[in-house]
Each structure stands twice: as structure tokens, then as C-alpha cells.
PDB file of N, CA and C in Angstrom:
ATOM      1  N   UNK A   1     -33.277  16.356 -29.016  1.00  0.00           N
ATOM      2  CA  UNK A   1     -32.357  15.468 -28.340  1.00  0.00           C
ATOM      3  C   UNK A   1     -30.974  15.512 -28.976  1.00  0.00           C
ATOM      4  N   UNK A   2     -30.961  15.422 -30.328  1.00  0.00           N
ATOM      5  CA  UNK A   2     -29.672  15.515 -30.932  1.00  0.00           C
ATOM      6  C   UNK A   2     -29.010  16.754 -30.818  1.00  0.00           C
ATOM      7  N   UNK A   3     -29.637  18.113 -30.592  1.00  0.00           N
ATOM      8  CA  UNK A   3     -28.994  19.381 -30.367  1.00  0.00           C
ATOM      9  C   UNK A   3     -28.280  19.123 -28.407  1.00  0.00           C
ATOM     10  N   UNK A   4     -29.080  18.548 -28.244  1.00  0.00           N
ATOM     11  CA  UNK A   4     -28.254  18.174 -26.586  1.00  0.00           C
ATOM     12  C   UNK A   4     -27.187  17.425 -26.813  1.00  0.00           C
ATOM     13  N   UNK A   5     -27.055  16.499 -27.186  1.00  0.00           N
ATOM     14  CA  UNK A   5     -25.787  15.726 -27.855  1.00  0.00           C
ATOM     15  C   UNK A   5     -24.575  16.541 -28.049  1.00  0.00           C
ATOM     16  N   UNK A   6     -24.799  17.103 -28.922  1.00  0.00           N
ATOM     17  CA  UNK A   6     -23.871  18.337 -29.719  1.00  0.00           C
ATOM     18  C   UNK A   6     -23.674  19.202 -28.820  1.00  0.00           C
ATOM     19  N   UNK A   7     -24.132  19.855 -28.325  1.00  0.00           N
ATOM     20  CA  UNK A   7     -23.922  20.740 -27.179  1.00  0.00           C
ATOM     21  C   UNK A   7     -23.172  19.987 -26.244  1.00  0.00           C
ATOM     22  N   UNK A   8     -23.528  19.002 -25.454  1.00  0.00           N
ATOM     23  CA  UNK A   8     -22.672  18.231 -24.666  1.00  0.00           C
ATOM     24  C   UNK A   8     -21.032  17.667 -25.302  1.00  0.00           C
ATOM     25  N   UNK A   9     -21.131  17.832 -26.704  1.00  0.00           N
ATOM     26  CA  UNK A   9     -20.254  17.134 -27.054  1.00  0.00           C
ATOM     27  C   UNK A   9     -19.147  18.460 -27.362  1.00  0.00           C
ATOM     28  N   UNK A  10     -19.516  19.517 -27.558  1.00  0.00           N
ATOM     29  CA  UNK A  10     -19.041  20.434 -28.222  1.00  0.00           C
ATOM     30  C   UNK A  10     -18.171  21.445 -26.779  1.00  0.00           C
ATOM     31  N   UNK A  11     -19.210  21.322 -25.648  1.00  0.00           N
ATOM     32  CA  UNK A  11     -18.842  21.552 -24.446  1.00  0.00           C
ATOM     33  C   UNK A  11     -17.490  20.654 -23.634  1.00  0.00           C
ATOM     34  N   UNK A  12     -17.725  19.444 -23.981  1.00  0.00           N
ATOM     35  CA  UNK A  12     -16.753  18.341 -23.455  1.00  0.00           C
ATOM     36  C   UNK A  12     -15.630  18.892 -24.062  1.00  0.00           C
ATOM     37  N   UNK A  13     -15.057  19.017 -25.647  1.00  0.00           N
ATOM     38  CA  UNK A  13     -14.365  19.190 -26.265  1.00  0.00           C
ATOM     39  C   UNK A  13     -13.908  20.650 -25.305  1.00  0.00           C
ATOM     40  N   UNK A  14     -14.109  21.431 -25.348  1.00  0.00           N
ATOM     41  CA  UNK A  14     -13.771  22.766 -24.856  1.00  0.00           C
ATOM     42  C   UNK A  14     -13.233  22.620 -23.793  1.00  0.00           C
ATOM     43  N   UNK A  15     -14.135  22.155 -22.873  1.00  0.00           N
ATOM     44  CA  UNK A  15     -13.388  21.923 -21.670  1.00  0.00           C
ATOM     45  C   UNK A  15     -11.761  20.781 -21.441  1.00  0.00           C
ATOM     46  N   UNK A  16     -11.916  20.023 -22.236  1.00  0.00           N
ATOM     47  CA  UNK A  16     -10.833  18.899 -22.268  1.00  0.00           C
ATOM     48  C   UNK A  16      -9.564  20.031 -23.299  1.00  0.00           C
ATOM     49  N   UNK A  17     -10.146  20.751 -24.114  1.00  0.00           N
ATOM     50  CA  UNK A  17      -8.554  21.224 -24.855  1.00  0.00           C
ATOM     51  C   UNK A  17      -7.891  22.449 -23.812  1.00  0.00           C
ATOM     52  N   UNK A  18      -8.905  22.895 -22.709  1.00  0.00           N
ATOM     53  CA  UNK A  18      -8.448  23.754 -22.111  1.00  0.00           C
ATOM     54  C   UNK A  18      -7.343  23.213 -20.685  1.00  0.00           C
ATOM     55  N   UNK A  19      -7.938  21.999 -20.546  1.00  0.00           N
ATOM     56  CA  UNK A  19      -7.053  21.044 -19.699  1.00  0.00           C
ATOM     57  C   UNK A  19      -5.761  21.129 -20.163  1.00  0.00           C
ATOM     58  N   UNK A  20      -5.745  20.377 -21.677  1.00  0.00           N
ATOM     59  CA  UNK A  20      -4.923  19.897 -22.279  1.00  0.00           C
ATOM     60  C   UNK A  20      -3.123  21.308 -22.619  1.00  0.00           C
ATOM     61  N   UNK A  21      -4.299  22.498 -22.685  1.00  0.00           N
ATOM     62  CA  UNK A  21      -3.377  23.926 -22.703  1.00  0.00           C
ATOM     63  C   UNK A  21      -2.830  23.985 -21.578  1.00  0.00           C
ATOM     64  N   UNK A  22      -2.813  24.258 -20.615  1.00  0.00           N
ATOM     65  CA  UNK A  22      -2.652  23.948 -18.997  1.00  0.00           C
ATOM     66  C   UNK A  22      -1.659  23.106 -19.035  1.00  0.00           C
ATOM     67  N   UNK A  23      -1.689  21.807 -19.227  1.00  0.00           N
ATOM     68  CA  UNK A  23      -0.910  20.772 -18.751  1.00  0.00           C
ATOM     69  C   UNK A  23       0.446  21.220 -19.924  1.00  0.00           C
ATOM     70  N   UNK A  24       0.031  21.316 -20.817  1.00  0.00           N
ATOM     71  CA  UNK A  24       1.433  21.830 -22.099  1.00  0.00           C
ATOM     72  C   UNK A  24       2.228  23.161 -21.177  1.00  0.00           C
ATOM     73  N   UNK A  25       1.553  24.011 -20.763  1.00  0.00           N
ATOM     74  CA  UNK A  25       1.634  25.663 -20.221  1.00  0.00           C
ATOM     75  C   UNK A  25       2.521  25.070 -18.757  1.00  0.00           C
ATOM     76  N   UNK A  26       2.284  24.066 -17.906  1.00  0.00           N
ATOM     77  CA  UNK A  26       3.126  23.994 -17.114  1.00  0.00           C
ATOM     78  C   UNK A  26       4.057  22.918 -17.476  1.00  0.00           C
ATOM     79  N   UNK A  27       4.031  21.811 -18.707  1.00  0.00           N
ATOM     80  CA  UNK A  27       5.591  21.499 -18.722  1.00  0.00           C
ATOM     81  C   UNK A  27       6.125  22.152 -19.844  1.00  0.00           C
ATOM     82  N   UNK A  28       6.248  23.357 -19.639  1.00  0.00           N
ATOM     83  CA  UNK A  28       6.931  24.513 -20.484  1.00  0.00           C
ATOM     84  C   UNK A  28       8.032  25.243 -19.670  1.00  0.00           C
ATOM     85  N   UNK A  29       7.542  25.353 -18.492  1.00  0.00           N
ATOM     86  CA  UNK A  29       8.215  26.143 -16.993  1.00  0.00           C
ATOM     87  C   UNK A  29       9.449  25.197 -16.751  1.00  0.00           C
ATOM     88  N   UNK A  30      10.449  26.165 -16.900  1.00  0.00           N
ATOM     89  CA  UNK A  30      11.918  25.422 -16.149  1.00  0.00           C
ATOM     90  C   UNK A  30      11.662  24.827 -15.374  1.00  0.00           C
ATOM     91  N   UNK A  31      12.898  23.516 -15.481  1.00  0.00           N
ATOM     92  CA  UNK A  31      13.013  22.701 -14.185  1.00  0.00           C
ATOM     93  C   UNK A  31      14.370  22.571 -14.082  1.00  0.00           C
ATOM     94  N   UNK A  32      14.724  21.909 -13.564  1.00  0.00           N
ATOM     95  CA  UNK A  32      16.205  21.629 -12.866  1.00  0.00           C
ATOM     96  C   UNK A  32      16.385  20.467 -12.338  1.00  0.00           C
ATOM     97  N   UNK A  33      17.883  20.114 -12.311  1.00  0.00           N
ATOM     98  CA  UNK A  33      18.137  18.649 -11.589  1.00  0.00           C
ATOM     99  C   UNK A  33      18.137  18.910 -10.372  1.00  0.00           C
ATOM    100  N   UNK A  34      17.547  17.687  -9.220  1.00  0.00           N
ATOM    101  CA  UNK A  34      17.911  17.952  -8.191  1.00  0.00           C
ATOM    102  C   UNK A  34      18.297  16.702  -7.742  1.00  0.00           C
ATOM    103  N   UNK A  35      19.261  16.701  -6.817  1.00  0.00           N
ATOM    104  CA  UNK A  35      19.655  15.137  -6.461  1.00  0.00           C
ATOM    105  C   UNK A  35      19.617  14.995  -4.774  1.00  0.00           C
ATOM    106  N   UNK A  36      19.530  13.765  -4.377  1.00  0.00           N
ATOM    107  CA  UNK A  36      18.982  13.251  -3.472  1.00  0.00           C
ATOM    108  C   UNK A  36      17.435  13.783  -2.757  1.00  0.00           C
ATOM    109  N   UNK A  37      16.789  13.194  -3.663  1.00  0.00           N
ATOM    110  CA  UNK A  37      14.973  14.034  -3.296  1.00  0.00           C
ATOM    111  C   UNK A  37      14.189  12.440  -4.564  1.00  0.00           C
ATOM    112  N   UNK A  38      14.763  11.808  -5.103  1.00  0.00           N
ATOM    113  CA  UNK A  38      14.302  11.035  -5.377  1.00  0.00           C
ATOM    114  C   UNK A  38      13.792   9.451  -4.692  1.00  0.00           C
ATOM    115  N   UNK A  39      12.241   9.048  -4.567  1.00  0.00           N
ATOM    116  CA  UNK A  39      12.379   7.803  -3.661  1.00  0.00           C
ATOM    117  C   UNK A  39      12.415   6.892  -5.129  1.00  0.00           C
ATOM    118  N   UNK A  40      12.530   5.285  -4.023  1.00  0.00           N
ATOM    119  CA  UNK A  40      13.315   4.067  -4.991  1.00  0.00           C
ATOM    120  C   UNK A  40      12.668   4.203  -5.769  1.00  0.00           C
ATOM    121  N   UNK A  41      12.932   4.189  -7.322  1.00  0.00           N
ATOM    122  CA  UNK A  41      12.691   3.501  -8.321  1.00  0.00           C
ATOM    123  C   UNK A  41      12.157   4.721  -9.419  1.00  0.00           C
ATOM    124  N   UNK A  42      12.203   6.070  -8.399  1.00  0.00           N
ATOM    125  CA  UNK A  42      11.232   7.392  -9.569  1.00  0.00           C
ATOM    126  C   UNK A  42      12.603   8.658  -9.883  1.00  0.00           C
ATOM    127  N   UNK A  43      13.736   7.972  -9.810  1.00  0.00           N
ATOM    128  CA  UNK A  43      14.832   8.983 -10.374  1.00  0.00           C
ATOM    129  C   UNK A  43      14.631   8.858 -11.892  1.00  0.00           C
ATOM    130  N   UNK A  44      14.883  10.384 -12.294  1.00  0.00           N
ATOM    131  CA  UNK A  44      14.849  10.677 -13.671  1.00  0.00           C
ATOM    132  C   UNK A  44      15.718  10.074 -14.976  1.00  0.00           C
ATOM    133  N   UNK A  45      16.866   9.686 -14.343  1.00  0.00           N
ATOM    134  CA  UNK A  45      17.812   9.253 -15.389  1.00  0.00           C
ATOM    135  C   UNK A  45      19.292   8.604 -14.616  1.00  0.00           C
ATOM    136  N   UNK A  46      20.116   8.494 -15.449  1.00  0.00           N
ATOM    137  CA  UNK A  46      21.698   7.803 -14.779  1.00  0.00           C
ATOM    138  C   UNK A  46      21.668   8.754 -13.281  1.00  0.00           C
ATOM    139  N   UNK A  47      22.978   7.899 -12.696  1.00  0.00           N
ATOM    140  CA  UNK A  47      23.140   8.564 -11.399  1.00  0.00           C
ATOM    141  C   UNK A  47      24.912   8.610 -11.584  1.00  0.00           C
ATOM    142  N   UNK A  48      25.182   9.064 -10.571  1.00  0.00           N
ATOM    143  CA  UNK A  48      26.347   9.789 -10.451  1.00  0.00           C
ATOM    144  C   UNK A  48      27.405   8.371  -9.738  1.00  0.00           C
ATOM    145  N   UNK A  49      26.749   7.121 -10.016  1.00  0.00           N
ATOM    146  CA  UNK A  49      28.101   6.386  -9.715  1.00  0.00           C
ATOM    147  C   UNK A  49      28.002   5.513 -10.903  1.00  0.00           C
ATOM    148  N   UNK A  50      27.131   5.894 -11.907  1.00  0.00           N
ATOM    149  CA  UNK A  50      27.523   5.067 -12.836  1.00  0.00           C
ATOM    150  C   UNK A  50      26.876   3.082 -12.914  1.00  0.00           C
ATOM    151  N   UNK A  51      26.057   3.433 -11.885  1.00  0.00           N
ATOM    152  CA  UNK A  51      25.646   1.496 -11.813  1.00  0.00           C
ATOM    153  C   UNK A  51      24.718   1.611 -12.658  1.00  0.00           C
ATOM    154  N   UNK A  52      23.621   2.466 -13.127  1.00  0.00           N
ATOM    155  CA  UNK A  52      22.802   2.257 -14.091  1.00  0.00           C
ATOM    156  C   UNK A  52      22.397   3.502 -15.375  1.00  0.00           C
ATOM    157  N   UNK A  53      21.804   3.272 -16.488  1.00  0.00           N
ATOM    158  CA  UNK A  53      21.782   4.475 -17.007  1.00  0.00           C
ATOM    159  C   UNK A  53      20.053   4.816 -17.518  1.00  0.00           C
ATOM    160  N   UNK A  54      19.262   4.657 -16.649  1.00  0.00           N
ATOM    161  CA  UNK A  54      17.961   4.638 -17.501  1.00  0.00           C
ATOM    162  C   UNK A  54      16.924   5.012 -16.127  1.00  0.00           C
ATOM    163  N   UNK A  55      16.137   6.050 -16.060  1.00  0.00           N
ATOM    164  CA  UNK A  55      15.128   6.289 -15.282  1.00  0.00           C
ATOM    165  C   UNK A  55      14.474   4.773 -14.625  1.00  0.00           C
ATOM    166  N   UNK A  56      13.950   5.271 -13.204  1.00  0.00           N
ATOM    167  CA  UNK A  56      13.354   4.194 -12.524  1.00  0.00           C
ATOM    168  C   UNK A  56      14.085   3.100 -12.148  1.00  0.00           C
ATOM    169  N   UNK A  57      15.427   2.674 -12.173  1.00  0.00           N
ATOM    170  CA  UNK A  57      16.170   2.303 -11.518  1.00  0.00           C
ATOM    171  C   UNK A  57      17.300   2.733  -9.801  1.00  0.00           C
ATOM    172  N   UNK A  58      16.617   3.306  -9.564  1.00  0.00           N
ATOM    173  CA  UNK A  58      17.068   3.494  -8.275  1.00  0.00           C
ATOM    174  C   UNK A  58      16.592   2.649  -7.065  1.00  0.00           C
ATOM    175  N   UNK A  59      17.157   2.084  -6.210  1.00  0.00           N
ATOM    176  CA  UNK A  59      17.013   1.180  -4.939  1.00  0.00           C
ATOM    177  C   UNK A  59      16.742   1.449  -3.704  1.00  0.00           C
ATOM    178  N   UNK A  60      17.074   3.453  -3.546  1.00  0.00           N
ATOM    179  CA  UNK A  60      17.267   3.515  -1.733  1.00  0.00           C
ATOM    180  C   UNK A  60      16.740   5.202  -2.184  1.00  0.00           C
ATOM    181  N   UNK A  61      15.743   5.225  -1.308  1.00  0.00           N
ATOM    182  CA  UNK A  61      14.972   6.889  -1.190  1.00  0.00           C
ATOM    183  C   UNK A  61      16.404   8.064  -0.833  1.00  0.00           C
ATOM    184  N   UNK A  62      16.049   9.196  -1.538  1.00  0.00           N
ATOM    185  CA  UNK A  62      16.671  10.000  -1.489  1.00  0.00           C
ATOM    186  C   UNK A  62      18.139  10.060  -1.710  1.00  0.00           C
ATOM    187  N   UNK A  63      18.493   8.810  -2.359  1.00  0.00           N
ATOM    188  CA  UNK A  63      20.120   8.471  -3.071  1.00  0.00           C
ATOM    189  C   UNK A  63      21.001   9.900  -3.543  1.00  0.00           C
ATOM    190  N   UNK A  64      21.590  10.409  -2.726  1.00  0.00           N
ATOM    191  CA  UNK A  64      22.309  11.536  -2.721  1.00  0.00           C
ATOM    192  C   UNK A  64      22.935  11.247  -4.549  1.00  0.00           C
ATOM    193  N   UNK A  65      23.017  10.498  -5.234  1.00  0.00           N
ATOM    194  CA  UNK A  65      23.474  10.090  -6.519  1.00  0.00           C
ATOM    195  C   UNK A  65      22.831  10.133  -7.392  1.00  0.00           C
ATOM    196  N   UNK A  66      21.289  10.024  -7.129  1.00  0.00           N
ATOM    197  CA  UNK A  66      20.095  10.194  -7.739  1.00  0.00           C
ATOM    198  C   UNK A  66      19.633  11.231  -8.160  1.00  0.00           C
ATOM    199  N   UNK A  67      18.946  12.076  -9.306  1.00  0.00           N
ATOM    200  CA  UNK A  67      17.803  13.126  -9.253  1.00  0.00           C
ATOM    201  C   UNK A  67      17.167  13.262  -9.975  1.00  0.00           C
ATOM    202  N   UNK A  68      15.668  14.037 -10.073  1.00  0.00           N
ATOM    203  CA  UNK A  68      15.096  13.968 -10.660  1.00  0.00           C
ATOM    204  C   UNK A  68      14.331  15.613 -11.644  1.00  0.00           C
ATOM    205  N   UNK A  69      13.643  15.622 -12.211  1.00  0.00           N
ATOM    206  CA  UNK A  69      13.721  16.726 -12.623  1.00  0.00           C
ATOM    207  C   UNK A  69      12.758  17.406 -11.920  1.00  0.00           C
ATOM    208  N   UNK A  70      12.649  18.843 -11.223  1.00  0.00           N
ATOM    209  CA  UNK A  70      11.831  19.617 -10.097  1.00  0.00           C
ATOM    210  C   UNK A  70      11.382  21.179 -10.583  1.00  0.00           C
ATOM    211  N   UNK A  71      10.925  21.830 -10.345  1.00  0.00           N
ATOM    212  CA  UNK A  71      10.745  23.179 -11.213  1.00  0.00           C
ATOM    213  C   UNK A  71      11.283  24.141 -10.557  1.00  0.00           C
ATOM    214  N   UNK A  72      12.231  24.923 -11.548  1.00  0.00           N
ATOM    215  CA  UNK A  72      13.151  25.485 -10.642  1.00  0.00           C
ATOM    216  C   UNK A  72      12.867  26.240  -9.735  1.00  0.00           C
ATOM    217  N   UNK A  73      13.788  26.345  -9.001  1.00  0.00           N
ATOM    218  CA  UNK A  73      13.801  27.065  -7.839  1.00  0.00           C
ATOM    219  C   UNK A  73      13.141  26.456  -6.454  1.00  0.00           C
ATOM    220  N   UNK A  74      12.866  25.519  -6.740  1.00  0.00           N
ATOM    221  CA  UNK A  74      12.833  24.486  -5.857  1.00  0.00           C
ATOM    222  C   UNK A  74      13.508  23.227  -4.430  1.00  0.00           C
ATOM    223  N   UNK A  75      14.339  22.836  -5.819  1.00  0.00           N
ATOM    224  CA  UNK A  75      15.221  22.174  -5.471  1.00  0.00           C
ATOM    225  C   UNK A  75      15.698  21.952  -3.732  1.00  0.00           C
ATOM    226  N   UNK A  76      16.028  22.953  -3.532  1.00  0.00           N
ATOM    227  CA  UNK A  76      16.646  23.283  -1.737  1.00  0.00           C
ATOM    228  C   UNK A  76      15.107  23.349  -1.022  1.00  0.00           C
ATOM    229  N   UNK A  77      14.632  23.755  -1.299  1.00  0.00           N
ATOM    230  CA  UNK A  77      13.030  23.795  -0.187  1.00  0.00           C
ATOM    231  C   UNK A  77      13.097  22.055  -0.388  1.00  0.00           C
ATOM    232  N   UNK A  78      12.892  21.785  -1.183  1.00  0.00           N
ATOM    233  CA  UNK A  78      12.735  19.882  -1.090  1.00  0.00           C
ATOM    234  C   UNK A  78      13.792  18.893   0.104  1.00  0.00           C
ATOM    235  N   UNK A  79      15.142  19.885   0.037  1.00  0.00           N
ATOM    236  CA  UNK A  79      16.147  19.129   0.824  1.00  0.00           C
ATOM    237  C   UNK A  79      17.488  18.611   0.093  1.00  0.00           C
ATOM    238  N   UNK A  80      17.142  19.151  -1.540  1.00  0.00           N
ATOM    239  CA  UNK A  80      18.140  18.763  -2.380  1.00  0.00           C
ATOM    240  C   UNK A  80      19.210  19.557  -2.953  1.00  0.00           C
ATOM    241  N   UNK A  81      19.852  19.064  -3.799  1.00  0.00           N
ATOM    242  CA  UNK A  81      21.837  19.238  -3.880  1.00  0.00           C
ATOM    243  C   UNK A  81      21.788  19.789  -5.394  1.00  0.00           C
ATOM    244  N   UNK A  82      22.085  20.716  -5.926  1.00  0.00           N
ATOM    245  CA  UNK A  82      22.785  20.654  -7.294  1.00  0.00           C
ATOM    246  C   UNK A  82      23.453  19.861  -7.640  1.00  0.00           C
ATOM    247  N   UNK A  83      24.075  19.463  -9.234  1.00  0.00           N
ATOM    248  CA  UNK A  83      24.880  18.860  -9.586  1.00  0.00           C
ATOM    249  C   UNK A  83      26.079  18.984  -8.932  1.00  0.00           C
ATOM    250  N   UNK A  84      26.905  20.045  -8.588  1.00  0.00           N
ATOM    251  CA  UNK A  84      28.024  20.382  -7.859  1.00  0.00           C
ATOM    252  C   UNK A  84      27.941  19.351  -6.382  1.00  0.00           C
ATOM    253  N   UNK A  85      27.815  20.164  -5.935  1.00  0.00           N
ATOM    254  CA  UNK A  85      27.142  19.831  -4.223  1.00  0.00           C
ATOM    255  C   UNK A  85      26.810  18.177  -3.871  1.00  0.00           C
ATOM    256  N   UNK A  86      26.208  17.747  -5.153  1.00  0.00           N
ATOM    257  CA  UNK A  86      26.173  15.953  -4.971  1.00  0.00           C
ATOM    258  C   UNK A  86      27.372  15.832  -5.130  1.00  0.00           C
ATOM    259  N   UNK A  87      27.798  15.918  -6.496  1.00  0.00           N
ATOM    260  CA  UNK A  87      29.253  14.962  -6.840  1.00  0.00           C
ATOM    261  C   UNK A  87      30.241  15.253  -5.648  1.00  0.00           C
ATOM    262  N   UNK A  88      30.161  16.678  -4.994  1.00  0.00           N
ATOM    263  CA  UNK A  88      31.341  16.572  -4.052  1.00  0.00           C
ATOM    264  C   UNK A  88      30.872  15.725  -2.394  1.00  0.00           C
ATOM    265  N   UNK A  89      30.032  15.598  -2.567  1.00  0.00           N
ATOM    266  CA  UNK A  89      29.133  14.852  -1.315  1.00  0.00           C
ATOM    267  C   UNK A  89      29.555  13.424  -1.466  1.00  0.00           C
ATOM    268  N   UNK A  90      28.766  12.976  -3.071  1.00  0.00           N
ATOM    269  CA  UNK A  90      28.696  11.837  -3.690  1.00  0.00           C
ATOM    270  C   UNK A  90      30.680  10.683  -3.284  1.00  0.00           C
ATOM    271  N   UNK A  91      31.441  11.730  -3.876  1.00  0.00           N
ATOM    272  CA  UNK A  91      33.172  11.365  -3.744  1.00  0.00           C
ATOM    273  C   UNK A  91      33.158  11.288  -2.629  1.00  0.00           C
ATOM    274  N   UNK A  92      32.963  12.396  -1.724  1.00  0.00           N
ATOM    275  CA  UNK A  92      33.306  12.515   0.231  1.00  0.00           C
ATOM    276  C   UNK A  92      32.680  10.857   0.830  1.00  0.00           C
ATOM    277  N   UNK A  93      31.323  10.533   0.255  1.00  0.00           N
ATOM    278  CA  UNK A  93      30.895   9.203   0.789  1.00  0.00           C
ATOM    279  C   UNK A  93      31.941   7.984  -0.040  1.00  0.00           C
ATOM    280  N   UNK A  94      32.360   7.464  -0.898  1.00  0.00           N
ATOM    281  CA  UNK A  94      33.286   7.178  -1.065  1.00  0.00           C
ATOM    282  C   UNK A  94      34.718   7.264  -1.089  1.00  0.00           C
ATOM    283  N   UNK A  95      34.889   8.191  -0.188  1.00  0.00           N
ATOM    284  CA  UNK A  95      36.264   8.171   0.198  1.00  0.00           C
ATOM    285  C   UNK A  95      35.269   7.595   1.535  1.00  0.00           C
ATOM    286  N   UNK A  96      35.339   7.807   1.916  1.00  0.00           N
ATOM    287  CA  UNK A  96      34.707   7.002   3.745  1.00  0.00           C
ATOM    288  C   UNK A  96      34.382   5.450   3.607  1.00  0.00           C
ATOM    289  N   UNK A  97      34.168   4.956   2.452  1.00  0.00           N
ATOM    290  CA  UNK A  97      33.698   3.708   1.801  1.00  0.00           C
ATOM    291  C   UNK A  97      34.709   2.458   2.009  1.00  0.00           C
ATOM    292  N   UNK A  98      36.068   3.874   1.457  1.00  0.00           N
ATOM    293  CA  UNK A  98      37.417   2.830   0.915  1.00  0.00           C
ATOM    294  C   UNK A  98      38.333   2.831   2.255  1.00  0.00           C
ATOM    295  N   UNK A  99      38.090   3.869   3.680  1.00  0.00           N
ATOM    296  CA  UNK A  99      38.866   3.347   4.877  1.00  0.00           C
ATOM    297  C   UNK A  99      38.174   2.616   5.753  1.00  0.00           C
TER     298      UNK A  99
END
């Protein structure tokens, strides 16, 4: 009975560190910012107008101001903007704001 134990236990172990390689092995793979692809509250960090500076503060899905981190080469299949491409989006909606 105790050699079943061990075996089960020795098996569990194996299988769980091979998980554990895997999950390290894919957040190893580039990612990239992408902005407006984030819904409320799961953006990665500050946004591009400056109202907050800390992940999970976002209010409105897909906040062209918002992004989050995606694996590259991605980004555009999702529907989203580079850093460039927002901020000049991001300004264009505030100039429309202020007439």
C-alpha cells in the first residue's frame, strides 16, 4: 500500500512540474501593448489620458486609451492600435471633445 502512495505521489509531482514548465515556457513568448481591446476593469496598467495609474482601473470596454499586454503579433487580429495609432486617435477624440 505504501509503494502505491509513493508512486502516486511521485507521479503527481511529475506531472504538476511539467505543467508548471509550460506555463513559465509560454510567459516567456513576447507580448506587446495593445490598446483599445481591453474590457472594464482588466487593462494592464496607466492609460493614455492620465486619470489613473494602476491596472484594473478602467470603466468602458475597449477604451481606445486603454491596453493590455497580448502576444505579439496579435494585436490587429484582436481589433487593436499600437502605441502610435492610439495616442493619435486618443488626441483626434479630444480635439472633437473641446468643439
Amino acid at each position: 500500500m505504501k509503494t502505491n502512495l509513493a508512486i502516486s505521489a511521485a507521479l503527481a509531482t511529475i506531472m504538476t512540474t511539467g505543467v508548471i514548465d509550460t506555463a513559465e515556457a509560454s510567459d516567456k513568448k513576447k507580448k506587446e501593448k495593445c490598446y483599445g481591446v481591453s474590457p472594464a476593469g482588466q487593462n494592464d496598467c496607466a492609460n493614455l489620458a492620465g486619470t489613473h495609474s494602476c491596472a484594473g482601473q478602467s470603466t468602458v470596454d475597449n477604451d481606445i486609451g486603454e491596453w493590455r499586454l497580448v502576444p505579439a503579433g496579435t494585436c490587429k487580429e484582436l481589433g487593436g492600435f499600437d502605441r502610435k495609432e492610439a495616442k493619435k486617435m486618443f488626441k483626434e477624440m479630444q480635439g472633437k471633445k473641446k468643439d
